[in-house]
PDB file of N, CA and C in Angstrom:
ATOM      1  N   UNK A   1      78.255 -88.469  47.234  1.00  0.00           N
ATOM      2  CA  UNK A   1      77.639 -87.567  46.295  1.00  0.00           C
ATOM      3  C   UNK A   1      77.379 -88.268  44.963  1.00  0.00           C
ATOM      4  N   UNK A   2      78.593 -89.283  44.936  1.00  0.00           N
ATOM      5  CA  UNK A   2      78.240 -90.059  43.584  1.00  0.00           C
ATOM      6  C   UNK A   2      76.959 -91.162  43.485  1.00  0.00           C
ATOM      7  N   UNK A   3      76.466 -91.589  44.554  1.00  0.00           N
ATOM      8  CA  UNK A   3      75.338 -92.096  44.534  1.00  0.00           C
ATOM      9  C   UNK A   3      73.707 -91.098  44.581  1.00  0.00           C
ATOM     10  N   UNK A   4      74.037 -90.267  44.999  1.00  0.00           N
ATOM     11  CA  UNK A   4      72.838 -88.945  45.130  1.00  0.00           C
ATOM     12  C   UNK A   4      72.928 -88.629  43.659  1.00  0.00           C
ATOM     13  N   UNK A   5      73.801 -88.441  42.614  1.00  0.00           N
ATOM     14  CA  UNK A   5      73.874 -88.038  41.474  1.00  0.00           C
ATOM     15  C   UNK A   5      73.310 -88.978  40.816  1.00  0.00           C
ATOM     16  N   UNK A   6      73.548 -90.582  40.997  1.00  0.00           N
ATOM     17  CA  UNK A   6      72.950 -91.276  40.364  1.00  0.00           C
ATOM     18  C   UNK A   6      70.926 -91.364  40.279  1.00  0.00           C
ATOM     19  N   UNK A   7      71.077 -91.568  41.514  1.00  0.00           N
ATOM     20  CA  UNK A   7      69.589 -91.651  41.850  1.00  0.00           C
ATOM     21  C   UNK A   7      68.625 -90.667  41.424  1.00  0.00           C
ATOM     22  N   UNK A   8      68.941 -88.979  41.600  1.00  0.00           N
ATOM     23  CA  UNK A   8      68.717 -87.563  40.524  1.00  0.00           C
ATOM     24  C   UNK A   8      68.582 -88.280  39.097  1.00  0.00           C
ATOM     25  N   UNK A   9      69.276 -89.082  38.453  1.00  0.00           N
ATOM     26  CA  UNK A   9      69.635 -88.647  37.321  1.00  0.00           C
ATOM     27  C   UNK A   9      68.275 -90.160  36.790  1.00  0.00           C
ATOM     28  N   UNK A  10      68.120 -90.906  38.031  1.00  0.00           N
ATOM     29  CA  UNK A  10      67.103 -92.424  37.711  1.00  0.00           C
ATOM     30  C   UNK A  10      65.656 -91.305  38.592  1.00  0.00           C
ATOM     31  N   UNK A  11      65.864 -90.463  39.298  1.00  0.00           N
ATOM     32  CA  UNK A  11      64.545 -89.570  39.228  1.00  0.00           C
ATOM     33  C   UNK A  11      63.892 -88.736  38.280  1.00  0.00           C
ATOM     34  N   UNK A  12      65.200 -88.654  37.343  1.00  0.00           N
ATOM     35  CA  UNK A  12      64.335 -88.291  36.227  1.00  0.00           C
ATOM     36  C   UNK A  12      63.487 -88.410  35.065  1.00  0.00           C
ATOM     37  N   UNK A  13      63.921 -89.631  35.343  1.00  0.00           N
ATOM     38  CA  UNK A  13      62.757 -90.433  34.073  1.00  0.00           C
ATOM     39  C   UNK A  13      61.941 -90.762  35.117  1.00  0.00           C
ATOM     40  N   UNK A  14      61.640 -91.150  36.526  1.00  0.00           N
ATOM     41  CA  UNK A  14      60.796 -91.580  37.204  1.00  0.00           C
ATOM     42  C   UNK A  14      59.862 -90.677  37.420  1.00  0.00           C
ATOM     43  N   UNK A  15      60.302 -89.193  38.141  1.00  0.00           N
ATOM     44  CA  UNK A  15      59.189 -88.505  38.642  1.00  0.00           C
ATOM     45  C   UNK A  15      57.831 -88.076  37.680  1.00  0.00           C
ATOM     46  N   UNK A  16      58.561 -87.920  36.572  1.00  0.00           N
ATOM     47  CA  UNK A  16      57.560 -87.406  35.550  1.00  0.00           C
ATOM     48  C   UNK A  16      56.407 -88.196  35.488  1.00  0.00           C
ATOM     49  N   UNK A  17      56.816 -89.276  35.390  1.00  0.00           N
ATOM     50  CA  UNK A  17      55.821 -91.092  35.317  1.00  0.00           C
ATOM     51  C   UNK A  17      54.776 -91.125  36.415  1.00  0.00           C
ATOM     52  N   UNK A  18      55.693 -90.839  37.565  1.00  0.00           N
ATOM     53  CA  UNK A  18      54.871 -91.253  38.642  1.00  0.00           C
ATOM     54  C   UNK A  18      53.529 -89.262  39.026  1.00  0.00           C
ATOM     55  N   UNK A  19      54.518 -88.399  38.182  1.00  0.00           N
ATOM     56  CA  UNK A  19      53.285 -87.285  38.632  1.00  0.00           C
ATOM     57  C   UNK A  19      52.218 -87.972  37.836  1.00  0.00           C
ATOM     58  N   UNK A  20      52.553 -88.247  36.164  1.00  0.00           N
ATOM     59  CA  UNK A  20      51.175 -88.414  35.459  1.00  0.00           C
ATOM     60  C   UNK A  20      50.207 -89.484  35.909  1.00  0.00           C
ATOM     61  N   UNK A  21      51.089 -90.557  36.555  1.00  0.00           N
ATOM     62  CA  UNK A  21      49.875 -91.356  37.489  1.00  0.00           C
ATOM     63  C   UNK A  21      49.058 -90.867  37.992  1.00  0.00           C
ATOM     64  N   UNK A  22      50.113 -89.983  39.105  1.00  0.00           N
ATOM     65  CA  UNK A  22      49.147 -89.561  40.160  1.00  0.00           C
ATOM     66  C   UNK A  22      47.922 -88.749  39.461  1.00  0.00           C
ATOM     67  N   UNK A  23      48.057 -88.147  38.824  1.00  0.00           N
ATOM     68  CA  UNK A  23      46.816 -87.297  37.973  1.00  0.00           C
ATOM     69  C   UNK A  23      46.040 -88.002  37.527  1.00  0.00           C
ATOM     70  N   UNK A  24      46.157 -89.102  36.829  1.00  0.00           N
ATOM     71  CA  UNK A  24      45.352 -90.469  35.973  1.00  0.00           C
ATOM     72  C   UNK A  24      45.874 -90.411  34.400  1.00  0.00           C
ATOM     73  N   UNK A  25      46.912 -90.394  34.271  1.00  0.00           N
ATOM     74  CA  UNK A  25      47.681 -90.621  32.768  1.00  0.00           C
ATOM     75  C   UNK A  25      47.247 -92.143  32.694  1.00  0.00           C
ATOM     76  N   UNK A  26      47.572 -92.134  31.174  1.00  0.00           N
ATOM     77  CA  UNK A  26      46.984 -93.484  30.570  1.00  0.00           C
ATOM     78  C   UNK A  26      48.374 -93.836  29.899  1.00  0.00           C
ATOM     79  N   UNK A  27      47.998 -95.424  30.024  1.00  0.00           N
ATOM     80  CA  UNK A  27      49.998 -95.571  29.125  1.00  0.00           C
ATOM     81  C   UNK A  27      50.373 -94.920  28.114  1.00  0.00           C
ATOM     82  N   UNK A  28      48.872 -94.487  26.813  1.00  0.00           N
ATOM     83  CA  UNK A  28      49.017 -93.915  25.954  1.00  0.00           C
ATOM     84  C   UNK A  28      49.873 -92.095  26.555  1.00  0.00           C
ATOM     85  N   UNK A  29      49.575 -91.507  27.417  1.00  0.00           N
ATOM     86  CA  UNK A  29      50.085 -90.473  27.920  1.00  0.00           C
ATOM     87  C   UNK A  29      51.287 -90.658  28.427  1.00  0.00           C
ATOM     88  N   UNK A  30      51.910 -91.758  28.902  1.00  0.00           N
ATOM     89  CA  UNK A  30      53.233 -91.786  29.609  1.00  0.00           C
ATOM     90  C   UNK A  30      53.835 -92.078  28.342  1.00  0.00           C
ATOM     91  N   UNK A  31      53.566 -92.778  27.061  1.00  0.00           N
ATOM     92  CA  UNK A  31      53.944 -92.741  25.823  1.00  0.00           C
ATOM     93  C   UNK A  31      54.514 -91.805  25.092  1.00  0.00           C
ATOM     94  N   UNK A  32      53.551 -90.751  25.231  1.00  0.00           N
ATOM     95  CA  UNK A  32      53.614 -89.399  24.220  1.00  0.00           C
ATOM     96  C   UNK A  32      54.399 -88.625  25.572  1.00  0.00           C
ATOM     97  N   UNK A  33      54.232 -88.505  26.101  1.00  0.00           N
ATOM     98  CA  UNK A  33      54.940 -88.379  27.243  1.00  0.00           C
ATOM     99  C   UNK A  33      56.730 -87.937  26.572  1.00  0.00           C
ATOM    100  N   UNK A  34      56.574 -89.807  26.955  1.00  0.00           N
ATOM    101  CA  UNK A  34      58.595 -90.025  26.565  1.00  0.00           C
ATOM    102  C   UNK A  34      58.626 -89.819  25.086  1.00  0.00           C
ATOM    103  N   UNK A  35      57.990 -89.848  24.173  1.00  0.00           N
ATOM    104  CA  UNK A  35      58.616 -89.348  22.785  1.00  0.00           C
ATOM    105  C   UNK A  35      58.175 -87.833  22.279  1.00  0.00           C
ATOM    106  N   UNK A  36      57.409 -87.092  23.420  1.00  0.00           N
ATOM    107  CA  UNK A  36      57.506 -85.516  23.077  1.00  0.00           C
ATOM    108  C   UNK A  36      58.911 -85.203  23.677  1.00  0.00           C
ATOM    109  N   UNK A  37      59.474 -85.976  25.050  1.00  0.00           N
ATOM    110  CA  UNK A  37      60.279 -85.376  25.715  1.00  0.00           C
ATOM    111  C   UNK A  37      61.543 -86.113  24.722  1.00  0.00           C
ATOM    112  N   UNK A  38      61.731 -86.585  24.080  1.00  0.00           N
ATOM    113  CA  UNK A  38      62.685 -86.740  23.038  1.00  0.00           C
ATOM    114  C   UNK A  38      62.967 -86.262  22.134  1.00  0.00           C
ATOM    115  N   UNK A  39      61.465 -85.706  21.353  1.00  0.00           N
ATOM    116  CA  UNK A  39      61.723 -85.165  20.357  1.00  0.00           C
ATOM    117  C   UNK A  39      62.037 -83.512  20.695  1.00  0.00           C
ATOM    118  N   UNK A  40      61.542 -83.069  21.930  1.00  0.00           N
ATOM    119  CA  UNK A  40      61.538 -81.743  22.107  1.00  0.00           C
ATOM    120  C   UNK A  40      62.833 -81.374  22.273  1.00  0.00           C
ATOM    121  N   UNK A  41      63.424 -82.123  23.065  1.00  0.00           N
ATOM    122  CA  UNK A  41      65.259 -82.152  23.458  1.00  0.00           C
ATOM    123  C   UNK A  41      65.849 -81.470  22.227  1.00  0.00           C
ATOM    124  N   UNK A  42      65.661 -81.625  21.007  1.00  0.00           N
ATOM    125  CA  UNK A  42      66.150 -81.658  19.232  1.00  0.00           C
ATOM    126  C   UNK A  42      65.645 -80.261  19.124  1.00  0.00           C
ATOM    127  N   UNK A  43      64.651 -79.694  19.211  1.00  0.00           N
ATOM    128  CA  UNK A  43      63.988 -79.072  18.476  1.00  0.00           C
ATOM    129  C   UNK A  43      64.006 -77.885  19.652  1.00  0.00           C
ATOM    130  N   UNK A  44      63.939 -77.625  20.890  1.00  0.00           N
ATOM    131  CA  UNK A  44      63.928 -76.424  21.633  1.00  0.00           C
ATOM    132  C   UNK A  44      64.836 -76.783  23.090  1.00  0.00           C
ATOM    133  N   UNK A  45      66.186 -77.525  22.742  1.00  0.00           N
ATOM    134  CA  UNK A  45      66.945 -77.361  24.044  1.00  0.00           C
ATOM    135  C   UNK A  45      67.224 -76.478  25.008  1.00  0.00           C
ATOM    136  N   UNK A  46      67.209 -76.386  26.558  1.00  0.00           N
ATOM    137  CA  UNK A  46      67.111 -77.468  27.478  1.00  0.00           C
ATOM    138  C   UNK A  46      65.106 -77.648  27.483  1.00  0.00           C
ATOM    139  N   UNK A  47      64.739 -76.340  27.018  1.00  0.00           N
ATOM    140  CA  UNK A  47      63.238 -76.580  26.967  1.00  0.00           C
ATOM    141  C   UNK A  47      62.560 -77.485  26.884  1.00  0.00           C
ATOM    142  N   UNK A  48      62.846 -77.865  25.501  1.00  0.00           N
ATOM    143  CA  UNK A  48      61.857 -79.041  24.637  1.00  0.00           C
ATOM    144  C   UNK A  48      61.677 -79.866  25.807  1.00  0.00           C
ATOM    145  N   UNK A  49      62.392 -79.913  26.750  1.00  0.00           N
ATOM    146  CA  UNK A  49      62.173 -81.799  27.126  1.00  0.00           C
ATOM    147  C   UNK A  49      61.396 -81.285  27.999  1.00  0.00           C
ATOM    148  N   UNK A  50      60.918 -80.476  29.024  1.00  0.00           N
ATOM    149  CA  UNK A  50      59.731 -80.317  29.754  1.00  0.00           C
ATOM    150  C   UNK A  50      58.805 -79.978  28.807  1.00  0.00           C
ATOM    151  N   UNK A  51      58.494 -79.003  27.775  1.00  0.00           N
ATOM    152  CA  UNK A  51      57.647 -78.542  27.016  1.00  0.00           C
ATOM    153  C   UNK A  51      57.096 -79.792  26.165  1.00  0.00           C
ATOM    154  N   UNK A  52      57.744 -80.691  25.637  1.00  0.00           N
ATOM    155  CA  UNK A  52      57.746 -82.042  24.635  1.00  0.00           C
ATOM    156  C   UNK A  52      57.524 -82.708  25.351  1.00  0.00           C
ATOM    157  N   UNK A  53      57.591 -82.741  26.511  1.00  0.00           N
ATOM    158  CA  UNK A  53      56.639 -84.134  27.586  1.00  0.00           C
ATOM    159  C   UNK A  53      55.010 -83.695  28.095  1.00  0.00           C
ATOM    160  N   UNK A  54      55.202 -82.248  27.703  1.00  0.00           N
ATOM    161  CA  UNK A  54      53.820 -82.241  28.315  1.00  0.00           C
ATOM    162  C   UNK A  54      53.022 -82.096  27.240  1.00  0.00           C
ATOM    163  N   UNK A  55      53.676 -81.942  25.932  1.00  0.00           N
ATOM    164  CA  UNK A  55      52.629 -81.782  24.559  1.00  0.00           C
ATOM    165  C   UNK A  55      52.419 -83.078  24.319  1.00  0.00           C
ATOM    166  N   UNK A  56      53.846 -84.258  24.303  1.00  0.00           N
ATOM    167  CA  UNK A  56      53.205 -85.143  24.220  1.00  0.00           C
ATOM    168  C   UNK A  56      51.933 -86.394  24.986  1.00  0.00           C
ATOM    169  N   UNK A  57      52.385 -85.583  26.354  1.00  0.00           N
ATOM    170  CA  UNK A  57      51.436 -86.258  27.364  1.00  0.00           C
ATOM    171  C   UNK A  57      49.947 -86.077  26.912  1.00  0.00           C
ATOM    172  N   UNK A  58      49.833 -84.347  26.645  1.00  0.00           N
ATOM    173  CA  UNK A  58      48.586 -84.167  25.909  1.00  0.00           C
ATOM    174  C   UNK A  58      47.941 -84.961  24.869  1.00  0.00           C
ATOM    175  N   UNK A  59      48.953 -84.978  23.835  1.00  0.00           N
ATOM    176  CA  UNK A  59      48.754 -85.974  23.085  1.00  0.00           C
ATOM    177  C   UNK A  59      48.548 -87.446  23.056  1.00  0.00           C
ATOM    178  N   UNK A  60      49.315 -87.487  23.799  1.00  0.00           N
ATOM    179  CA  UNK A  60      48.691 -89.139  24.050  1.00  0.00           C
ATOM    180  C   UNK A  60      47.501 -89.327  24.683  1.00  0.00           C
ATOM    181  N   UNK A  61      46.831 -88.473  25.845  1.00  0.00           N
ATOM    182  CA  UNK A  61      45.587 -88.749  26.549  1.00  0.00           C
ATOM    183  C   UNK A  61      44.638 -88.295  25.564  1.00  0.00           C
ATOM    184  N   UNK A  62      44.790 -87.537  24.555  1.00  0.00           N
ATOM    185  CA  UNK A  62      43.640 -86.984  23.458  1.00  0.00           C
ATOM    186  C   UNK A  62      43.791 -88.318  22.555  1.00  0.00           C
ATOM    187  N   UNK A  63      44.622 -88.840  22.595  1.00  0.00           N
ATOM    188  CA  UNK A  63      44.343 -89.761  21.144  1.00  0.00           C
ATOM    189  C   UNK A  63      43.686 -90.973  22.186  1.00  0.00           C
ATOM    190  N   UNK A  64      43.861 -91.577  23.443  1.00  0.00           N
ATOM    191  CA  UNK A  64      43.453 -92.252  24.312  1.00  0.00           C
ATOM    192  C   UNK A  64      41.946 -92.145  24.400  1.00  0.00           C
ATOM    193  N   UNK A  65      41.353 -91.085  23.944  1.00  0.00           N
ATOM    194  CA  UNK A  65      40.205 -91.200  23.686  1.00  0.00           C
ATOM    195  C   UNK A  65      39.329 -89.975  25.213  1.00  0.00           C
ATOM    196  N   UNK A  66      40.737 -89.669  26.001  1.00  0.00           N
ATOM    197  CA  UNK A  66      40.167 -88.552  26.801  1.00  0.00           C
ATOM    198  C   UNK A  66      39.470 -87.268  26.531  1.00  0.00           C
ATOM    199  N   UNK A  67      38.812 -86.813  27.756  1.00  0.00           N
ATOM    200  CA  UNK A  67      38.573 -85.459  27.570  1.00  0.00           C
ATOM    201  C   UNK A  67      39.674 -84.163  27.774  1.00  0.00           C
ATOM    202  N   UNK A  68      39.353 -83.054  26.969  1.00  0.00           N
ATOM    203  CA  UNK A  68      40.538 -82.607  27.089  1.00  0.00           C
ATOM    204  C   UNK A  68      40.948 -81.716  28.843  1.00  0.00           C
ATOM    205  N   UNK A  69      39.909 -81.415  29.341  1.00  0.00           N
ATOM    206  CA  UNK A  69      40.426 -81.393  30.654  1.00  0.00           C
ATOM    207  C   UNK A  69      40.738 -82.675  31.707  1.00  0.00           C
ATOM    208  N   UNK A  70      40.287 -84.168  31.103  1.00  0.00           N
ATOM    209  CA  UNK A  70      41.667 -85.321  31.852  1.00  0.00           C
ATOM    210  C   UNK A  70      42.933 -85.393  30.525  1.00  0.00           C
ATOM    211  N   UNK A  71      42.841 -84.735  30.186  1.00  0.00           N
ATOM    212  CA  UNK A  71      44.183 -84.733  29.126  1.00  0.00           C
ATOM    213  C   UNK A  71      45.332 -83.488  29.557  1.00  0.00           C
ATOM    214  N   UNK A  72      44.841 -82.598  29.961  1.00  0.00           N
ATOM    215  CA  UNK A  72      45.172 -81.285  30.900  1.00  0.00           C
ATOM    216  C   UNK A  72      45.612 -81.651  31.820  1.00  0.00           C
ATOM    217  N   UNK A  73      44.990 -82.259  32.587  1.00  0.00           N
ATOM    218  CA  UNK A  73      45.607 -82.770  34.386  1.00  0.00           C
ATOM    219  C   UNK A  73      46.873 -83.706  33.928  1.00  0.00           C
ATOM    220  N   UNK A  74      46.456 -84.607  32.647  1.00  0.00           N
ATOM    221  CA  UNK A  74      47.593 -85.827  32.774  1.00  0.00           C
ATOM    222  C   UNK A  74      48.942 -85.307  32.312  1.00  0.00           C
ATOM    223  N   UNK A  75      48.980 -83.593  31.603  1.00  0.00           N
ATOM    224  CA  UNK A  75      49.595 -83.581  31.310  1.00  0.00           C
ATOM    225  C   UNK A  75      50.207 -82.220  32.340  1.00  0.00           C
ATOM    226  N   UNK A  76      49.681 -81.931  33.123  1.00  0.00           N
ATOM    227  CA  UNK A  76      50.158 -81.224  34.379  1.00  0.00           C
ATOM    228  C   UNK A  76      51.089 -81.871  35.527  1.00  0.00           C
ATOM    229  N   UNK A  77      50.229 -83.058  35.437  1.00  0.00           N
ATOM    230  CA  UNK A  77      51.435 -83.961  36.471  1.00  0.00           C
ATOM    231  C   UNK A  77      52.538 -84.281  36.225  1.00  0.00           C
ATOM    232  N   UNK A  78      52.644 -84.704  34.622  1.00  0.00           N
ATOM    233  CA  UNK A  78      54.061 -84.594  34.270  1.00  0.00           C
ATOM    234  C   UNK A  78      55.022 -83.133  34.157  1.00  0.00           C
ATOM    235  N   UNK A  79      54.048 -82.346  34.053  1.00  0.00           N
ATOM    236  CA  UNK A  79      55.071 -80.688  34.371  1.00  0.00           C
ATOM    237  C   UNK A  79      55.218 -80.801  35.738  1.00  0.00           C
ATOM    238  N   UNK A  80      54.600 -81.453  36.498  1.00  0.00           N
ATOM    239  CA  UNK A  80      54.811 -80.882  37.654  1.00  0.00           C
ATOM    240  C   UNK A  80      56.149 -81.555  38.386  1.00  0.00           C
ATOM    241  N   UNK A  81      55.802 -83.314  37.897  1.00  0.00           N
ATOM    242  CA  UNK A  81      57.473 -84.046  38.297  1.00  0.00           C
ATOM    243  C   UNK A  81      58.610 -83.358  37.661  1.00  0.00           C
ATOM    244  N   UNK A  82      58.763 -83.237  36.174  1.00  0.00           N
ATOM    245  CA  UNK A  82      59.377 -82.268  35.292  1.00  0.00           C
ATOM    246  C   UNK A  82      59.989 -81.178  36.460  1.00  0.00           C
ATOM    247  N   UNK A  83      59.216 -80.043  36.888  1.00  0.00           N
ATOM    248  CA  UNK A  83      59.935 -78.950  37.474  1.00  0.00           C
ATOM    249  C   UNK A  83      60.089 -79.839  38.960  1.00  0.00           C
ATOM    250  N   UNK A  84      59.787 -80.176  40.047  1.00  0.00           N
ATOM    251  CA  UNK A  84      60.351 -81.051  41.083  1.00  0.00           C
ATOM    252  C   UNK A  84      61.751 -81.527  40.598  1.00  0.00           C
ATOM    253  N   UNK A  85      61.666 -82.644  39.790  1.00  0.00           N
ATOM    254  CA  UNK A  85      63.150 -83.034  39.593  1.00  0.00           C
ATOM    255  C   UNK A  85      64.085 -82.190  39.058  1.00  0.00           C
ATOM    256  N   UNK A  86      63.619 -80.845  38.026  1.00  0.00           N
ATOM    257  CA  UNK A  86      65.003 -79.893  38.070  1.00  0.00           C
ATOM    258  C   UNK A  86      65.278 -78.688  39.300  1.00  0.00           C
ATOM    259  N   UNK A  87      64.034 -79.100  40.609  1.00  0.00           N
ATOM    260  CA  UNK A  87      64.387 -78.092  41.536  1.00  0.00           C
ATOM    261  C   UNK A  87      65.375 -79.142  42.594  1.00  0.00           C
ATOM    262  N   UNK A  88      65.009 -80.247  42.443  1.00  0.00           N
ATOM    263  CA  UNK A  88      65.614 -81.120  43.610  1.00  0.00           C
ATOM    264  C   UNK A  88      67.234 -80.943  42.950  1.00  0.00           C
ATOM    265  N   UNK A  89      67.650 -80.997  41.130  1.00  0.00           N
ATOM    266  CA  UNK A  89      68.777 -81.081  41.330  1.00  0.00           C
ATOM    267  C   UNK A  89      69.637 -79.888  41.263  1.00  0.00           C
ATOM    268  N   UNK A  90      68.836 -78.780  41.322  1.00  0.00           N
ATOM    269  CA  UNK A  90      69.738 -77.608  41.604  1.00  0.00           C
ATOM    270  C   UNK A  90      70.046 -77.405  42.905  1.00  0.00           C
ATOM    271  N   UNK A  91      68.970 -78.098  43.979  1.00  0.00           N
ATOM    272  CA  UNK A  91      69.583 -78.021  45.427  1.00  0.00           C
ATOM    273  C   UNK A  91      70.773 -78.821  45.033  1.00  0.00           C
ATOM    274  N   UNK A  92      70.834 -79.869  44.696  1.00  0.00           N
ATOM    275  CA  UNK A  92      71.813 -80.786  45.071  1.00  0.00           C
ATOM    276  C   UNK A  92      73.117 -80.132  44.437  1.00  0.00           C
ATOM    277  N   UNK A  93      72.812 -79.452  43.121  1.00  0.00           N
ATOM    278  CA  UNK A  93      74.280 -78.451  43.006  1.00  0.00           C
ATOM    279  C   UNK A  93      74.723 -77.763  43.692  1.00  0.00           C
ATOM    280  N   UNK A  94      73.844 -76.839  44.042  1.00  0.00           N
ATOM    281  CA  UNK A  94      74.049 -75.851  45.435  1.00  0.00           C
ATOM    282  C   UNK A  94      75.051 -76.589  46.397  1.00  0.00           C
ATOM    283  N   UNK A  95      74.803 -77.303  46.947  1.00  0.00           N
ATOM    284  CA  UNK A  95      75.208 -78.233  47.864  1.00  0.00           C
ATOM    285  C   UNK A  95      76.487 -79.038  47.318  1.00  0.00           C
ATOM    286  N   UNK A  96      76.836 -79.365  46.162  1.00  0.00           N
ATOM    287  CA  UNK A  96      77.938 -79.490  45.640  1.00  0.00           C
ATOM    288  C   UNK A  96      79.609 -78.532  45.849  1.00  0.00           C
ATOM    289  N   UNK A  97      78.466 -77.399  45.188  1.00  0.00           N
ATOM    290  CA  UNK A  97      78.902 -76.635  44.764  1.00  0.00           C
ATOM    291  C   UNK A  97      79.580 -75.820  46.317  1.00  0.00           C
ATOM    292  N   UNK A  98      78.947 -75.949  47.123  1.00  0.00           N
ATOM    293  CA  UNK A  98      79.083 -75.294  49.000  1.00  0.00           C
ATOM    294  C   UNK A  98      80.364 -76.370  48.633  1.00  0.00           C
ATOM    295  N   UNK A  99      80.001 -77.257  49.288  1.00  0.00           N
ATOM    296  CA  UNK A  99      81.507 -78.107  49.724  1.00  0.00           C
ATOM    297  C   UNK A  99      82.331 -78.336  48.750  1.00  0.00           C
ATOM    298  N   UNK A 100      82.390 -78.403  47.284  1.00  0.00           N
ATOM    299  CA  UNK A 100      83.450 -78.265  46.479  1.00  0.00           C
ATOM    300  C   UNK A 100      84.577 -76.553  46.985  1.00  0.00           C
ATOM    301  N   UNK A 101      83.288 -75.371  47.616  1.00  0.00           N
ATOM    302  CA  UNK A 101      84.121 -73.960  47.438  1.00  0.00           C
ATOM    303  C   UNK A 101      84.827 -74.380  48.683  1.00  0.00           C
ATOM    304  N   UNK A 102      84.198 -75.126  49.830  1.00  0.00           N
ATOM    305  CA  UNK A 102      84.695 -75.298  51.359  1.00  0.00           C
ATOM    306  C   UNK A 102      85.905 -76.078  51.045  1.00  0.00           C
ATOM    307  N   UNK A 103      85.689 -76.946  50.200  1.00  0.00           N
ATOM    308  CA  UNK A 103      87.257 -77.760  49.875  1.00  0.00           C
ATOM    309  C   UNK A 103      88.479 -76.626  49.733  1.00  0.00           C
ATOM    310  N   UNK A 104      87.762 -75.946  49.075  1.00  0.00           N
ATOM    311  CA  UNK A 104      89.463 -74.996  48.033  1.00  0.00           C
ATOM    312  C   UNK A 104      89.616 -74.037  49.593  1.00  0.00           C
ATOM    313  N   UNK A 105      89.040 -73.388  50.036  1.00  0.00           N
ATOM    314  CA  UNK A 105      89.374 -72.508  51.489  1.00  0.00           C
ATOM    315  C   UNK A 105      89.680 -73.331  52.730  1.00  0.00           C
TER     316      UNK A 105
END
């Protein structure tokens, strides 16, 4: 379990990256990206950091010189890894959480 926790926890800086690829993010977007999702952490916890990755994703593909509907998509893909990686790790609590209760009975 201690290696599944690790790998969750290195999917989370990954998935986000790899949705805005898949959409066509620009480095400038994987940029604004990681410093909305930093700054948002501060300013609207546990929120900010999905909400602050995708303002900044926005932001970065608008200053990149995009249009604002490829600035939209680039910044959808990162919501979209964003909610994937906090659904993958609530299974994995679930599932913790089963065999931690199966331990005590």
């Amino acid at each position: 379990m201690g290696v599944v926790t690790v790998l969750l926890m290195l999917l989370e800086y990954v998935a986000p990256a790899l949705g805005a690829k898949r959409y066509g993010a620009s480095k400038r977007g994987l940029w604004g990206s990681a410093i909305g999702m930093i700054i948002g952490i501060f300013f609207i916890p546990p929120w900010g950091m999905i909400v602050g990755a995708f303002i900044g994703a926005l932001a970065g593909e608008l200053a990149a010189g995009k249009s604002s509907r490829n600035a939209l998509r680039a910044g959808w893909g990162i919501l979209i890894g964003n909610v994937m990686v906090v659904g993958l790790k609530l299974a994995f609590t679930a599932v913790v959480l089963f065999y931690y209760i199966k331990g005590i009975f």
